[in-house]
PDB file of N, CA and C in Angstrom:
ATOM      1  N   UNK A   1      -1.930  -5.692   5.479  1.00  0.00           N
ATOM      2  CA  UNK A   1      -1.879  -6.703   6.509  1.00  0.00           C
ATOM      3  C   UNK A   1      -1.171  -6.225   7.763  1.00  0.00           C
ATOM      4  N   UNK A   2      -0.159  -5.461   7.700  1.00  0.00           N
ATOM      5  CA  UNK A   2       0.625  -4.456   8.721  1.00  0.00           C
ATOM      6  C   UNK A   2      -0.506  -3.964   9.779  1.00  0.00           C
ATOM      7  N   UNK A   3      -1.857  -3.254   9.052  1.00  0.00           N
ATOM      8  CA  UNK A   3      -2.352  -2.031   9.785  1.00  0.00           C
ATOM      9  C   UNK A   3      -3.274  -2.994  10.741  1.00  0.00           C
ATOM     10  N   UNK A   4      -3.964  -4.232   9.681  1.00  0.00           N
ATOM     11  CA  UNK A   4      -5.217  -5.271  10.245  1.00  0.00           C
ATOM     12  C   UNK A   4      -5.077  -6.715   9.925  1.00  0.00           C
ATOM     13  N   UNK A   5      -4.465  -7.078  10.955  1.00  0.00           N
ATOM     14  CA  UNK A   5      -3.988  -8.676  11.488  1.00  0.00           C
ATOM     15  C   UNK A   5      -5.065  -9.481  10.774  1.00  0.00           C
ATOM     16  N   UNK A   6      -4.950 -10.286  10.240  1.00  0.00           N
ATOM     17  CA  UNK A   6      -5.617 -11.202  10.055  1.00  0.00           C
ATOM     18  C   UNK A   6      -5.188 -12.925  10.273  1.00  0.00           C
ATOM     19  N   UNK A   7      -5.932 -14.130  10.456  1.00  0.00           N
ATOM     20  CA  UNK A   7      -5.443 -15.468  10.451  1.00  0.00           C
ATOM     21  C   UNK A   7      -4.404 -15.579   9.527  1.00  0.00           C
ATOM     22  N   UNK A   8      -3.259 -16.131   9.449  1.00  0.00           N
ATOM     23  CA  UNK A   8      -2.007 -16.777   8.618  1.00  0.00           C
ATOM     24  C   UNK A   8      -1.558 -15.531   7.822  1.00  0.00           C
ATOM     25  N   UNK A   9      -1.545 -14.363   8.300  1.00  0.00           N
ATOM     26  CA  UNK A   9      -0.579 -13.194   8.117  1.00  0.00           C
ATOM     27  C   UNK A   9       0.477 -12.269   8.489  1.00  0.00           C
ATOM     28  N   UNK A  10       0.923 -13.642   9.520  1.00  0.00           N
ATOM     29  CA  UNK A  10       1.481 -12.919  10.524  1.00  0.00           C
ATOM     30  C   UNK A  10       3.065 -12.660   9.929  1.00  0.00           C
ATOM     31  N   UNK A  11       3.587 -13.090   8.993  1.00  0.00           N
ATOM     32  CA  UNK A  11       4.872 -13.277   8.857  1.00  0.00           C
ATOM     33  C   UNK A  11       4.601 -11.704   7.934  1.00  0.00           C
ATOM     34  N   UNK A  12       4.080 -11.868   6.910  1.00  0.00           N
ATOM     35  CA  UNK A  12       3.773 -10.686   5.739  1.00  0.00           C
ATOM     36  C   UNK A  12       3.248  -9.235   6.476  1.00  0.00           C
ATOM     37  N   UNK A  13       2.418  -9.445   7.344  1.00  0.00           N
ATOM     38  CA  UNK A  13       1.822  -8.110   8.193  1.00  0.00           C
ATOM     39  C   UNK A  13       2.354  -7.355   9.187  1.00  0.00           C
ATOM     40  N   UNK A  14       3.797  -8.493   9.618  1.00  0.00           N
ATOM     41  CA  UNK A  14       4.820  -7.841  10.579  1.00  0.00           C
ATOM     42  C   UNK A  14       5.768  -7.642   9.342  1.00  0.00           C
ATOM     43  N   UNK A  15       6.084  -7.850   8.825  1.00  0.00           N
ATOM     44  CA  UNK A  15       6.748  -7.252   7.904  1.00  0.00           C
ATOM     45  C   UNK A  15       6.646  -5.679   6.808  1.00  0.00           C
ATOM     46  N   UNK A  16       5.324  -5.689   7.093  1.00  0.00           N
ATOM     47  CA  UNK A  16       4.676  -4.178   6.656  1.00  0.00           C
ATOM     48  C   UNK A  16       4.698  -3.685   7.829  1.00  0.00           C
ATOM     49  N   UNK A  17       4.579  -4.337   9.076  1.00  0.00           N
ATOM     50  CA  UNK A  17       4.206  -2.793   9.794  1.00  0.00           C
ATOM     51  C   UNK A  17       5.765  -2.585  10.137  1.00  0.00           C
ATOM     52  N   UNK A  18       6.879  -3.477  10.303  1.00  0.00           N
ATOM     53  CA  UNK A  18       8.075  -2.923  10.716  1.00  0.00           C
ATOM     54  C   UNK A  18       8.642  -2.108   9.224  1.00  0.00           C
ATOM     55  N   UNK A  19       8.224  -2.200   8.115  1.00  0.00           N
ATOM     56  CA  UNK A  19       8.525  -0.966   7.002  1.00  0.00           C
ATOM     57  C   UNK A  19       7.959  -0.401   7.337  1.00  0.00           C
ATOM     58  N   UNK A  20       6.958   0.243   7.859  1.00  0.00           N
ATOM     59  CA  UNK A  20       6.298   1.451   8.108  1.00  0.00           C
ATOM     60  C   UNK A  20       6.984   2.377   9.325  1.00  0.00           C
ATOM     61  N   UNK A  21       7.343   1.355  10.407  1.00  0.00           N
ATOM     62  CA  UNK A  21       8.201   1.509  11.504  1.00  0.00           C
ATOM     63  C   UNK A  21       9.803   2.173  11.172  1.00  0.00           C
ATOM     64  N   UNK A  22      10.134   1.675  10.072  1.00  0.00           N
ATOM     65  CA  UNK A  22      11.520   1.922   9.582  1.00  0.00           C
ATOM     66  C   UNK A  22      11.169   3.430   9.252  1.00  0.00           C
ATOM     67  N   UNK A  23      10.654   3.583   8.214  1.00  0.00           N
ATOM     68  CA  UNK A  23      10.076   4.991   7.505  1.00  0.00           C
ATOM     69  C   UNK A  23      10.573   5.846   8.799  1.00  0.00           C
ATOM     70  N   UNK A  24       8.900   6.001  10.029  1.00  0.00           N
ATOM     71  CA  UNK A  24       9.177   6.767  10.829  1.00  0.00           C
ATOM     72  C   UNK A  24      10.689   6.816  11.448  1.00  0.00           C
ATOM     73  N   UNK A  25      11.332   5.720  11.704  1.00  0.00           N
ATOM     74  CA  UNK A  25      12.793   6.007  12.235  1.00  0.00           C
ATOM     75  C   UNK A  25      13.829   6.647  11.559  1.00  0.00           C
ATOM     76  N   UNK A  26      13.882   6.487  10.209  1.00  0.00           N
ATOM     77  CA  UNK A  26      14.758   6.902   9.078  1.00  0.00           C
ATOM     78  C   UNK A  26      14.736   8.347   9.012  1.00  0.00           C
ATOM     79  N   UNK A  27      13.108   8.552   9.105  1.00  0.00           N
ATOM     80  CA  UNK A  27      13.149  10.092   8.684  1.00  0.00           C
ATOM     81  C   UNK A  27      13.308  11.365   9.842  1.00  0.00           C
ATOM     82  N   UNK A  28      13.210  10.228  11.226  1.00  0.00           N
ATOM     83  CA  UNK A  28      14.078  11.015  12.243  1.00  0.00           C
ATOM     84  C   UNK A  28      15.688  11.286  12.173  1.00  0.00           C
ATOM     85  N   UNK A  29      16.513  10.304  11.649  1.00  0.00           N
ATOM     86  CA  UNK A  29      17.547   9.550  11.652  1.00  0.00           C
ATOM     87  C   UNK A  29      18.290  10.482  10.505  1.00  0.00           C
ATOM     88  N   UNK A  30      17.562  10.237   9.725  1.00  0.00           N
ATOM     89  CA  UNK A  30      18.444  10.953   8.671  1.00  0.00           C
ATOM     90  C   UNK A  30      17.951  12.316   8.337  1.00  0.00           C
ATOM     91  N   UNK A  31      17.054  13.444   9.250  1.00  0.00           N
ATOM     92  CA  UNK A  31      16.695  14.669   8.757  1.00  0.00           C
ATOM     93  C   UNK A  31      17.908  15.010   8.602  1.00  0.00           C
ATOM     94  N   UNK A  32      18.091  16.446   7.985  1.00  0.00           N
ATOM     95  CA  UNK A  32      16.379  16.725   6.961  1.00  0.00           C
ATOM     96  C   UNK A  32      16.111  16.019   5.745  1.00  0.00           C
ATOM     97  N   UNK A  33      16.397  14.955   5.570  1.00  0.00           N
ATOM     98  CA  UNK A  33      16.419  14.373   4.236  1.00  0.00           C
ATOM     99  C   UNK A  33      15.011  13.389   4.676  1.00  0.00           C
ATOM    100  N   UNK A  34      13.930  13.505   3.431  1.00  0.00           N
ATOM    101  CA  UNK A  34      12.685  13.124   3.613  1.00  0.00           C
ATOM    102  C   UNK A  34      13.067  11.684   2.689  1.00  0.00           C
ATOM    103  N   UNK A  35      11.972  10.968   4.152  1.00  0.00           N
ATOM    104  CA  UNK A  35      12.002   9.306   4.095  1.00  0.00           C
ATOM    105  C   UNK A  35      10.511   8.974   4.211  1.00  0.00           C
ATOM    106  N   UNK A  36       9.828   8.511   3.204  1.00  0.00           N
ATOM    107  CA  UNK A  36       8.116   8.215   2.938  1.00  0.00           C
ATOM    108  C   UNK A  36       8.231   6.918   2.637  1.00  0.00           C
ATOM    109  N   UNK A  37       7.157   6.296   2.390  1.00  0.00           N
ATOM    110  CA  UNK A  37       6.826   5.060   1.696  1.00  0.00           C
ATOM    111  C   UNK A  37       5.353   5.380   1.071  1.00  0.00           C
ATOM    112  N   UNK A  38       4.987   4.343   0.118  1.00  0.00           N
ATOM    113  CA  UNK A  38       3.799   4.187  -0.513  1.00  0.00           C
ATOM    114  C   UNK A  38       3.303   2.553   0.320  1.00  0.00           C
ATOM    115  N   UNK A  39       2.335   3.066   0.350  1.00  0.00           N
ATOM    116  CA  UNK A  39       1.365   1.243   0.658  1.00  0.00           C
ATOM    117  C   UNK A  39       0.588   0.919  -0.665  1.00  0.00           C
ATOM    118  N   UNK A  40       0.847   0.152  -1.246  1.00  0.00           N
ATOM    119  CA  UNK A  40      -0.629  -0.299  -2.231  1.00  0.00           C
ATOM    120  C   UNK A  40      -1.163  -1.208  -1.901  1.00  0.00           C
ATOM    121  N   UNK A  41      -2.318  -1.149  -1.981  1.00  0.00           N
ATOM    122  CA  UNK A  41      -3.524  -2.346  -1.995  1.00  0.00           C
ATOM    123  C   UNK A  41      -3.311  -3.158  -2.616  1.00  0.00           C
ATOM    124  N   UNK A  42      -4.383  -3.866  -3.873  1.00  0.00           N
ATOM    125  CA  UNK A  42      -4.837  -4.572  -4.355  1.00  0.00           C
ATOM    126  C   UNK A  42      -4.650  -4.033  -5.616  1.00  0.00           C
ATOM    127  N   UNK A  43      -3.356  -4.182  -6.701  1.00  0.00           N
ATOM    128  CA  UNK A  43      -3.462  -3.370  -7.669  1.00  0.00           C
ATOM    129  C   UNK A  43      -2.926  -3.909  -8.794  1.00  0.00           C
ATOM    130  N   UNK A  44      -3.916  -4.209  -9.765  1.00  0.00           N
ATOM    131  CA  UNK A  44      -3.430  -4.589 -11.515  1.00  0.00           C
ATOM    132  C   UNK A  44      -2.106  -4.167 -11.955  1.00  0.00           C
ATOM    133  N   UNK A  45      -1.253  -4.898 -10.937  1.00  0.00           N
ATOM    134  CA  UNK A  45      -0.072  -4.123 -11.956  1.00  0.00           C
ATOM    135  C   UNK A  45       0.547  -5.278 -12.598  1.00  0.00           C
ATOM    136  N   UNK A  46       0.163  -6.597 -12.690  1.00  0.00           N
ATOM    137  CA  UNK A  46       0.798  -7.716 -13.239  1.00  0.00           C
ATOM    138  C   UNK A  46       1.126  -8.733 -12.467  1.00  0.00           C
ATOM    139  N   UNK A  47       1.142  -8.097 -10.943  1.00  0.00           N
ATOM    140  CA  UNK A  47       1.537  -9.194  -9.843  1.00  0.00           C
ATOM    141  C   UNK A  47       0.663  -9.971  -9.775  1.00  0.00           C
ATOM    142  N   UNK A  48      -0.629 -10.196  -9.922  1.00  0.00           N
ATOM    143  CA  UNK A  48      -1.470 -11.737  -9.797  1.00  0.00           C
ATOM    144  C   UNK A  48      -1.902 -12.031 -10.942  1.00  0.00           C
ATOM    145  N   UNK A  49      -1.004 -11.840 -12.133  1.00  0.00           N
ATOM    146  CA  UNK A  49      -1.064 -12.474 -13.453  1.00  0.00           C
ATOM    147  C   UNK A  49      -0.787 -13.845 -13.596  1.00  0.00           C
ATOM    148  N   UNK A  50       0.128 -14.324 -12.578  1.00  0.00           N
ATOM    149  CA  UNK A  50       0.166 -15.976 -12.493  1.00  0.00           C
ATOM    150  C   UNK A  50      -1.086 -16.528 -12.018  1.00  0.00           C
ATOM    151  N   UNK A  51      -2.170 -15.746 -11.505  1.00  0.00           N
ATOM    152  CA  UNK A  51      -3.397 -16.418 -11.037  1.00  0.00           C
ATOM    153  C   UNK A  51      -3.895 -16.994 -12.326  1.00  0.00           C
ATOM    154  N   UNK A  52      -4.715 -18.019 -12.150  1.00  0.00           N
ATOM    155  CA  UNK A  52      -6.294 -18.256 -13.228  1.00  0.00           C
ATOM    156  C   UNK A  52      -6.727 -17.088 -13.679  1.00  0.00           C
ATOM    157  N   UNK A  53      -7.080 -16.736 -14.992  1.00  0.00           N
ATOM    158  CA  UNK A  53      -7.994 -15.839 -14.951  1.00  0.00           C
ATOM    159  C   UNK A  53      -9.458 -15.433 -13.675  1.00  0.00           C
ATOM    160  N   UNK A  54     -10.215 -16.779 -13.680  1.00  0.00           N
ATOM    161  CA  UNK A  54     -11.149 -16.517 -12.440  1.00  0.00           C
ATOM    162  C   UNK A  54     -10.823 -16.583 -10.998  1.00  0.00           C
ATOM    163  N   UNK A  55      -9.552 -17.167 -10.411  1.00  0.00           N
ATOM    164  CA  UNK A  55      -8.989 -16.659  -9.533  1.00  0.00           C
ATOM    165  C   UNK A  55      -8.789 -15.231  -9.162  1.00  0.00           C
ATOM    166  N   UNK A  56      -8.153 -14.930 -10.300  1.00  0.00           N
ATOM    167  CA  UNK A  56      -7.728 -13.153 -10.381  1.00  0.00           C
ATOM    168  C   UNK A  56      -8.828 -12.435 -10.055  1.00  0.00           C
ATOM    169  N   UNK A  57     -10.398 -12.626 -11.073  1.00  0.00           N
ATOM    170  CA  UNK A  57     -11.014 -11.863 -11.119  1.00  0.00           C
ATOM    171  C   UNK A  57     -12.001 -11.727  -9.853  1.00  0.00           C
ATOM    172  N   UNK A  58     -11.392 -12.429  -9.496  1.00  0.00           N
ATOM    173  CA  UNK A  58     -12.120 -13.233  -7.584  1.00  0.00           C
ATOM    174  C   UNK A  58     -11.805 -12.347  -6.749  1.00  0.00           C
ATOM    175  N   UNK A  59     -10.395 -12.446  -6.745  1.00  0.00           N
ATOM    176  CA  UNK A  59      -9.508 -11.524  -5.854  1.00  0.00           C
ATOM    177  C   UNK A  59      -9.880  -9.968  -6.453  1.00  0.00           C
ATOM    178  N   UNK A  60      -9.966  -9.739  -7.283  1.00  0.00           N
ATOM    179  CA  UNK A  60     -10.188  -8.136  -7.644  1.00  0.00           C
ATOM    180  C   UNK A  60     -10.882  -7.613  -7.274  1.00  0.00           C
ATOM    181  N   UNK A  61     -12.434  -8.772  -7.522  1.00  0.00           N
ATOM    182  CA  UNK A  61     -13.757  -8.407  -7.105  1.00  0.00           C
ATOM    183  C   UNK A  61     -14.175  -8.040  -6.101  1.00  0.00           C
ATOM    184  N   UNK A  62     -13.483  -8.798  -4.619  1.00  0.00           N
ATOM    185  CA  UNK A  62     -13.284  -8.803  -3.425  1.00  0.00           C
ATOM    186  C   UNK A  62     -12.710  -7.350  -3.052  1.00  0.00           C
ATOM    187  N   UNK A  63     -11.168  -7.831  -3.725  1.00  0.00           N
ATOM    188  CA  UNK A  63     -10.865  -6.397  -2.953  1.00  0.00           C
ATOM    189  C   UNK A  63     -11.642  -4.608  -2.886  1.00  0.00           C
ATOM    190  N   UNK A  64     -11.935  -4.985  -4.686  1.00  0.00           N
ATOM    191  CA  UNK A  64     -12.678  -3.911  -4.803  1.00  0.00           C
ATOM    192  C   UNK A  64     -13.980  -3.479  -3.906  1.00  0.00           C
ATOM    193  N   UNK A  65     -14.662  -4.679  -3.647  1.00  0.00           N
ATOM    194  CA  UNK A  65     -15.830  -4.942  -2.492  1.00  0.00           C
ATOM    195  C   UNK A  65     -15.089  -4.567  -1.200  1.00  0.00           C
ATOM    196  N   UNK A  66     -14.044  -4.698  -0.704  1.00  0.00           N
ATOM    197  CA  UNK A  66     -13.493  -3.977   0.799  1.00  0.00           C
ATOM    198  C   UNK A  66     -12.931  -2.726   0.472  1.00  0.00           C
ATOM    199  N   UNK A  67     -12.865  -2.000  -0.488  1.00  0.00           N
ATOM    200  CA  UNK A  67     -12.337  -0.587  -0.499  1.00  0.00           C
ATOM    201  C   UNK A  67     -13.469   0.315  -0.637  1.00  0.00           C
ATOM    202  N   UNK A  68     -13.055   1.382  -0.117  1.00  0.00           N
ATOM    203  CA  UNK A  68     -14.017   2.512  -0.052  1.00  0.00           C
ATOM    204  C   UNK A  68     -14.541   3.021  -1.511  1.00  0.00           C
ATOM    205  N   UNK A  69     -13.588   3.024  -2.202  1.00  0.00           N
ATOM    206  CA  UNK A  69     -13.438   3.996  -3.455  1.00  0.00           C
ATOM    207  C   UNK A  69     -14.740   2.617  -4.659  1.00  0.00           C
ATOM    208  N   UNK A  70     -14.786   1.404  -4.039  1.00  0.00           N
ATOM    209  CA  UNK A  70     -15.026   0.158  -4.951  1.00  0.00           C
ATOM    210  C   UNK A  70     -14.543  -0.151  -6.236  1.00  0.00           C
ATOM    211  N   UNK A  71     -13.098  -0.217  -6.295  1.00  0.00           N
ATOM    212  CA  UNK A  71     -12.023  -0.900  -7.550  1.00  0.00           C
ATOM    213  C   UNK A  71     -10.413  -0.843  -6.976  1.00  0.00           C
ATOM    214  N   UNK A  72     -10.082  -1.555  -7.357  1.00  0.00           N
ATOM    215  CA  UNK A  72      -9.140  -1.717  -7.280  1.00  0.00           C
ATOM    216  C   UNK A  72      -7.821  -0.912  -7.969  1.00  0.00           C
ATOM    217  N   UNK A  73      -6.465  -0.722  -7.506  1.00  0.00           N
ATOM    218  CA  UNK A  73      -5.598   0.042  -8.239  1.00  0.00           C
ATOM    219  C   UNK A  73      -5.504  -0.505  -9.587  1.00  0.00           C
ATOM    220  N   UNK A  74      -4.653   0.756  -9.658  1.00  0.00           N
ATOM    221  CA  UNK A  74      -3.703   0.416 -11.129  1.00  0.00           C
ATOM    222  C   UNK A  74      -2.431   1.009 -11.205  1.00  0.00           C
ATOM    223  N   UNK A  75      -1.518   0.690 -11.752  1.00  0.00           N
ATOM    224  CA  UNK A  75      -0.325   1.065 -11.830  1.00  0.00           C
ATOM    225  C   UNK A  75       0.194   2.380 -11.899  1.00  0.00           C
ATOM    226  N   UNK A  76      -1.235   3.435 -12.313  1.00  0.00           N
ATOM    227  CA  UNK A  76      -1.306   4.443 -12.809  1.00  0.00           C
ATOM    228  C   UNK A  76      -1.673   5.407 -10.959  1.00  0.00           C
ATOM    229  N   UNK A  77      -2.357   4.585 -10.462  1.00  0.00           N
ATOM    230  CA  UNK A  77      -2.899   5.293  -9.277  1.00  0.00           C
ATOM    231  C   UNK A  77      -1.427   5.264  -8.249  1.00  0.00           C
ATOM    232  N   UNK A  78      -0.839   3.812  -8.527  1.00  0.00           N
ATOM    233  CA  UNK A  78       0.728   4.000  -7.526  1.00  0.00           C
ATOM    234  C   UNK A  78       1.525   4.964  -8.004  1.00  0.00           C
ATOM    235  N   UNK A  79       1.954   4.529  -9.262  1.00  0.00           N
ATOM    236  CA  UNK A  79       2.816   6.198  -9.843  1.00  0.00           C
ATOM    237  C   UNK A  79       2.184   7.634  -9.651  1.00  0.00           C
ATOM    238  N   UNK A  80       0.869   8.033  -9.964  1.00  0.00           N
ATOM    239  CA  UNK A  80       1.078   9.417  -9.477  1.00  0.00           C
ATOM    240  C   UNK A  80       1.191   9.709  -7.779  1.00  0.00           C
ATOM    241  N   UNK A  81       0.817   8.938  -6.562  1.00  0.00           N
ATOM    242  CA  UNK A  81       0.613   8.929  -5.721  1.00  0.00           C
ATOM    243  C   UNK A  81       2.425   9.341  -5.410  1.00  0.00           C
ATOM    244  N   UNK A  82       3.510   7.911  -5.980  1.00  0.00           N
ATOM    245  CA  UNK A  82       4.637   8.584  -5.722  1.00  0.00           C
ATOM    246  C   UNK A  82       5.200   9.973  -5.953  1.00  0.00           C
ATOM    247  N   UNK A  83       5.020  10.130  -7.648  1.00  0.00           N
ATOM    248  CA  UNK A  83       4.570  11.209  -8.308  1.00  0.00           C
ATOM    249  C   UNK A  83       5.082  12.720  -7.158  1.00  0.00           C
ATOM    250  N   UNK A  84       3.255  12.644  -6.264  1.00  0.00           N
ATOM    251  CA  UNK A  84       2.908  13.636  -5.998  1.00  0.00           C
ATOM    252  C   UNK A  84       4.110  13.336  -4.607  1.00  0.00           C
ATOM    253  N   UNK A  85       4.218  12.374  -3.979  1.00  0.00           N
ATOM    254  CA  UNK A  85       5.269  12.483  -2.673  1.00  0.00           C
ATOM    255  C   UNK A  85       6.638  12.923  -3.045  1.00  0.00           C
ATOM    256  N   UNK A  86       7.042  12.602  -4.290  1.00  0.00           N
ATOM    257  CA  UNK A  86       8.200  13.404  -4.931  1.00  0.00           C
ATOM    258  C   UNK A  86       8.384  14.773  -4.312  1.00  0.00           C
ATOM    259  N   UNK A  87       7.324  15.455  -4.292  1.00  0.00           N
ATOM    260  CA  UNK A  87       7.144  17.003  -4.945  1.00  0.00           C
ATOM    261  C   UNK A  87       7.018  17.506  -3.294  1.00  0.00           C
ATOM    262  N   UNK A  88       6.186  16.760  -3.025  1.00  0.00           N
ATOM    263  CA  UNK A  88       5.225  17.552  -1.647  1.00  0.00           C
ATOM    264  C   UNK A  88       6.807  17.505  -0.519  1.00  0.00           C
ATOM    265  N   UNK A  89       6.871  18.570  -0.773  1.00  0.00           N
ATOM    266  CA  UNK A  89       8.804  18.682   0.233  1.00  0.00           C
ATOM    267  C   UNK A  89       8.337  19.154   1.671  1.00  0.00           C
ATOM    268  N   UNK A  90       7.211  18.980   2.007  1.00  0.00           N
ATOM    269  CA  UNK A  90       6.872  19.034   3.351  1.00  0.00           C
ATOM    270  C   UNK A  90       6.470  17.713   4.019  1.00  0.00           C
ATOM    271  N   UNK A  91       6.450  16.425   3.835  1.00  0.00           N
ATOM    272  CA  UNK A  91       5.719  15.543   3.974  1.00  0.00           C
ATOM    273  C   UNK A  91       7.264  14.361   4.463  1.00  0.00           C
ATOM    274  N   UNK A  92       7.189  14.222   5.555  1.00  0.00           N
ATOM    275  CA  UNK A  92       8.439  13.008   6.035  1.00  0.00           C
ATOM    276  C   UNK A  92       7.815  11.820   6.703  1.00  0.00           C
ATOM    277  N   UNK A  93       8.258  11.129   6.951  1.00  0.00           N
ATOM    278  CA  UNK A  93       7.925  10.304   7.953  1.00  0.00           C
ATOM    279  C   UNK A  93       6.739   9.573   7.574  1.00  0.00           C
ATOM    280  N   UNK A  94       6.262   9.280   6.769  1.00  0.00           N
ATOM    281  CA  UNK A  94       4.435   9.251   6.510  1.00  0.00           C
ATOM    282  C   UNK A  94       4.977   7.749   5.273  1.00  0.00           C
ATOM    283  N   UNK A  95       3.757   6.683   5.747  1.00  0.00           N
ATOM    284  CA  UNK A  95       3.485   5.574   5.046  1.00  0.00           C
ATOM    285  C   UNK A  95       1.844   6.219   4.651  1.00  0.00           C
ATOM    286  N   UNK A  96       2.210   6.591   2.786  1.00  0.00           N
ATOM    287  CA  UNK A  96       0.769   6.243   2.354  1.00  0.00           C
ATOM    288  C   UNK A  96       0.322   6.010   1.734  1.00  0.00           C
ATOM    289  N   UNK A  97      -1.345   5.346   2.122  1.00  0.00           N
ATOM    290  CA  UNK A  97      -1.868   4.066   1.535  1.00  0.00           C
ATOM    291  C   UNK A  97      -2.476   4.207   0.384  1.00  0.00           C
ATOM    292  N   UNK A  98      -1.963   3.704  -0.023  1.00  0.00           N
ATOM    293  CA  UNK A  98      -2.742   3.624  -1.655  1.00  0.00           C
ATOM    294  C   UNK A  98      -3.764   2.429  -2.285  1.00  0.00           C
ATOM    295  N   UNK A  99      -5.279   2.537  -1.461  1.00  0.00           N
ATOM    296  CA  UNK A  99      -5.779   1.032  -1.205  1.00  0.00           C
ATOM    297  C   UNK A  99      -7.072   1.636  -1.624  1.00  0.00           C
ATOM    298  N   UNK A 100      -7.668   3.064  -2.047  1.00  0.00           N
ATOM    299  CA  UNK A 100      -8.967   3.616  -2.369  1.00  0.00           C
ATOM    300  C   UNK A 100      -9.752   2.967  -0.908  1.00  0.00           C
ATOM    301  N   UNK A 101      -8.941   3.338  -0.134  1.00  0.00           N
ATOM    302  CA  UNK A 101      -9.539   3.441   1.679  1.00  0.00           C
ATOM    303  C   UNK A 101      -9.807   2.394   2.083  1.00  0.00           C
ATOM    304  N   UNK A 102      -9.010   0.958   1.822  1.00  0.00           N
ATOM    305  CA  UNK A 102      -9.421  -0.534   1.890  1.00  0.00           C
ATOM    306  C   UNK A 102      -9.205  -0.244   3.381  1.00  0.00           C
ATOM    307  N   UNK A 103      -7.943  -0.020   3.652  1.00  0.00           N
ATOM    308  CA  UNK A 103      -7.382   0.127   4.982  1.00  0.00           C
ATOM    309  C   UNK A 103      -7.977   0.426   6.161  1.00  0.00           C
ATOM    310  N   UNK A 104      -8.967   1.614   5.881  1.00  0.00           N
ATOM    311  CA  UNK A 104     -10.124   1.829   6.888  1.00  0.00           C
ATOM    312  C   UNK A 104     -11.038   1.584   7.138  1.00  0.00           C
ATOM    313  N   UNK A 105     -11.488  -0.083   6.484  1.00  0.00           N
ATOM    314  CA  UNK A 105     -12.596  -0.882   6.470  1.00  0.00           C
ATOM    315  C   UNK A 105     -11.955  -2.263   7.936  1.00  0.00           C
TER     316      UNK A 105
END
């Protein structure tokens, strides 16, 4: 919601893009010590388990229908993604998205 405004998102989408904003400042701020974030999409990790079942499977369906990759995360796709930002000791400053390319729709 940060990257693409939408109607009645304004409180949640300024709130992602000023974490994303922070990132880049931090990792000026505090070199050389590397400051990243992860974005996730739309991802089975338990957070819209309070939905209806057909609510849920609404929202999944959808999202999966606006991502490039067509499905949605999993808990498994956020962890290695951190995973790999762990490791990659060249990489600062950088918010990334973990949405199977929702973001660039």
């Amino acid at each position: 919601m940060g990257w693409q405004p939408r109607p009645g998102t304004v409180v949640k989408g300024t709130a992602h893009a000023a974490l994303a904003a922070l990132v880049d400042h931090l990792a000026v701020e505090l070199a050389p010590l590397r400051v990243n974030a992860v974005a996730p999409g739309i991802t089975d990790s338990g957070t819209w388990d309070r939905l209806p079942d057909e609510r849920r499977r609404a929202l999944y369906d959808s999202a999966a229908a606006a991502s490039l990759s067509g499905r949605i995360g999993t808990r498994e796709d956020v962890a290695d993604t951190a995973l790999w930002l762990l490791g990659a000791g060249w990489v600062t400053g950088e918010t990334v998205h973990v949405d199977g390319g929702a973001w660039h729709r």
